[in-house]
N, C-alpha and C. Protein backbone atom coordinates (compact mmCIF):
# COMPACT_ATOMS: atom_id res chain seq x y z
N UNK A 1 0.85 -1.19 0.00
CA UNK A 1 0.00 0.00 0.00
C UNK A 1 0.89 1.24 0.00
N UNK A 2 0.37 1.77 -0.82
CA UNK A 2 1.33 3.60 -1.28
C UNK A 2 0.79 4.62 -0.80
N UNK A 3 1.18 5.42 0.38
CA UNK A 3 0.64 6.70 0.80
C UNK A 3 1.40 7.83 0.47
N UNK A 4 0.76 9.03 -0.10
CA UNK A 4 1.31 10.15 -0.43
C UNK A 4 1.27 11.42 0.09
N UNK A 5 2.35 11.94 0.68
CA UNK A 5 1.91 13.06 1.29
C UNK A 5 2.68 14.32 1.23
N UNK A 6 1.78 15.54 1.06
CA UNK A 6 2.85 16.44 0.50
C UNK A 6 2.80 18.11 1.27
N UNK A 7 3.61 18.37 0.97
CA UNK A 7 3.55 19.89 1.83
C UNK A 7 4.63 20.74 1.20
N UNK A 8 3.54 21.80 0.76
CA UNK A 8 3.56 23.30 0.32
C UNK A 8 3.77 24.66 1.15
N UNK A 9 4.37 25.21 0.71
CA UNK A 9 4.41 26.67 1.43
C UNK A 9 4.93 27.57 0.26
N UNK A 10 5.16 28.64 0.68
CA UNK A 10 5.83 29.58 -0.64
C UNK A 10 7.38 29.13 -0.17
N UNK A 11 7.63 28.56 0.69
CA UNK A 11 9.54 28.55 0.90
C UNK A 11 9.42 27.28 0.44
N UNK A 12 8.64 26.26 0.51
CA UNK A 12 9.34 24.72 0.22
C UNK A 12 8.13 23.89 -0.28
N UNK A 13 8.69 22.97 -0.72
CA UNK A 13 7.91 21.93 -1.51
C UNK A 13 8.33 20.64 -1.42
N UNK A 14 7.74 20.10 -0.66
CA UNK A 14 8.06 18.59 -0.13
C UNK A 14 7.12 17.50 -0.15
N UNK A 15 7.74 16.27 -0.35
CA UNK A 15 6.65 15.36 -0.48
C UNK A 15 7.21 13.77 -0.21
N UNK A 16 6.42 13.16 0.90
CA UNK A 16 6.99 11.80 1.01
C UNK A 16 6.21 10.50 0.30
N UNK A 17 6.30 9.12 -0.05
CA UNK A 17 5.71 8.41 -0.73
C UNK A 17 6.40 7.42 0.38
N UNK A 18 5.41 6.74 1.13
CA UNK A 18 5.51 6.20 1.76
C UNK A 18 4.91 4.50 1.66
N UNK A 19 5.74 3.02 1.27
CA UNK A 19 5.28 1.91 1.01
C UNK A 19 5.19 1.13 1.78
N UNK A 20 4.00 0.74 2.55
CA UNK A 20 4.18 -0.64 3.13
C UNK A 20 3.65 -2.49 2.52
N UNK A 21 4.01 -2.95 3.01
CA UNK A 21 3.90 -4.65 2.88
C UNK A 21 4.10 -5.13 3.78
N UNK A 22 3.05 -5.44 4.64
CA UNK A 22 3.55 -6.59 5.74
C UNK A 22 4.21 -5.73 7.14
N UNK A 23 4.91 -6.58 6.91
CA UNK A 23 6.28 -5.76 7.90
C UNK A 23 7.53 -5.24 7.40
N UNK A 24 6.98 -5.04 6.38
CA UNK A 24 8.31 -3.79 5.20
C UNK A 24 7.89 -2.74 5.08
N UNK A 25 8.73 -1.58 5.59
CA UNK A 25 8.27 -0.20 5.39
C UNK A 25 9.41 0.49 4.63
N UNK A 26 9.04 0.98 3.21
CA UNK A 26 9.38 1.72 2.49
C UNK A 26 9.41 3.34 2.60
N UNK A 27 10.18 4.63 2.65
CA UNK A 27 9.92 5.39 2.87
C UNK A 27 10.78 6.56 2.16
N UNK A 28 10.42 7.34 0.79
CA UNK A 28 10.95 8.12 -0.27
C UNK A 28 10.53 9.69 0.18
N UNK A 29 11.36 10.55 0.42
CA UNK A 29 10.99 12.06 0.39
C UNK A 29 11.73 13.06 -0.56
N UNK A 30 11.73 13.70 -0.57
CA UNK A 30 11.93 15.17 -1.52
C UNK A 30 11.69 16.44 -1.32
C-alpha cells in the first residue's frame, strides 16, 4: 500500500511516498 503526502508553502515543496507490505516499510521524500 502507497501513501502520499505532501507539503507546500511559498519557501518549500516537499513530499513523502511512503510503502508498506507486511512488515516492510518503504519510505521516499523530496
Amino acid at each position: 500500500m502507497k501513501k502520499r503526502f505532501i507539503y507546500h508553502d511559498e519557501k518549500s515543496n516537499k513530499f513523502w511516498w511512503i510503502d508498506y507490505e507486511g512488515d516492510s516499510l518503504a519510505v521516499n521524500y523530496g
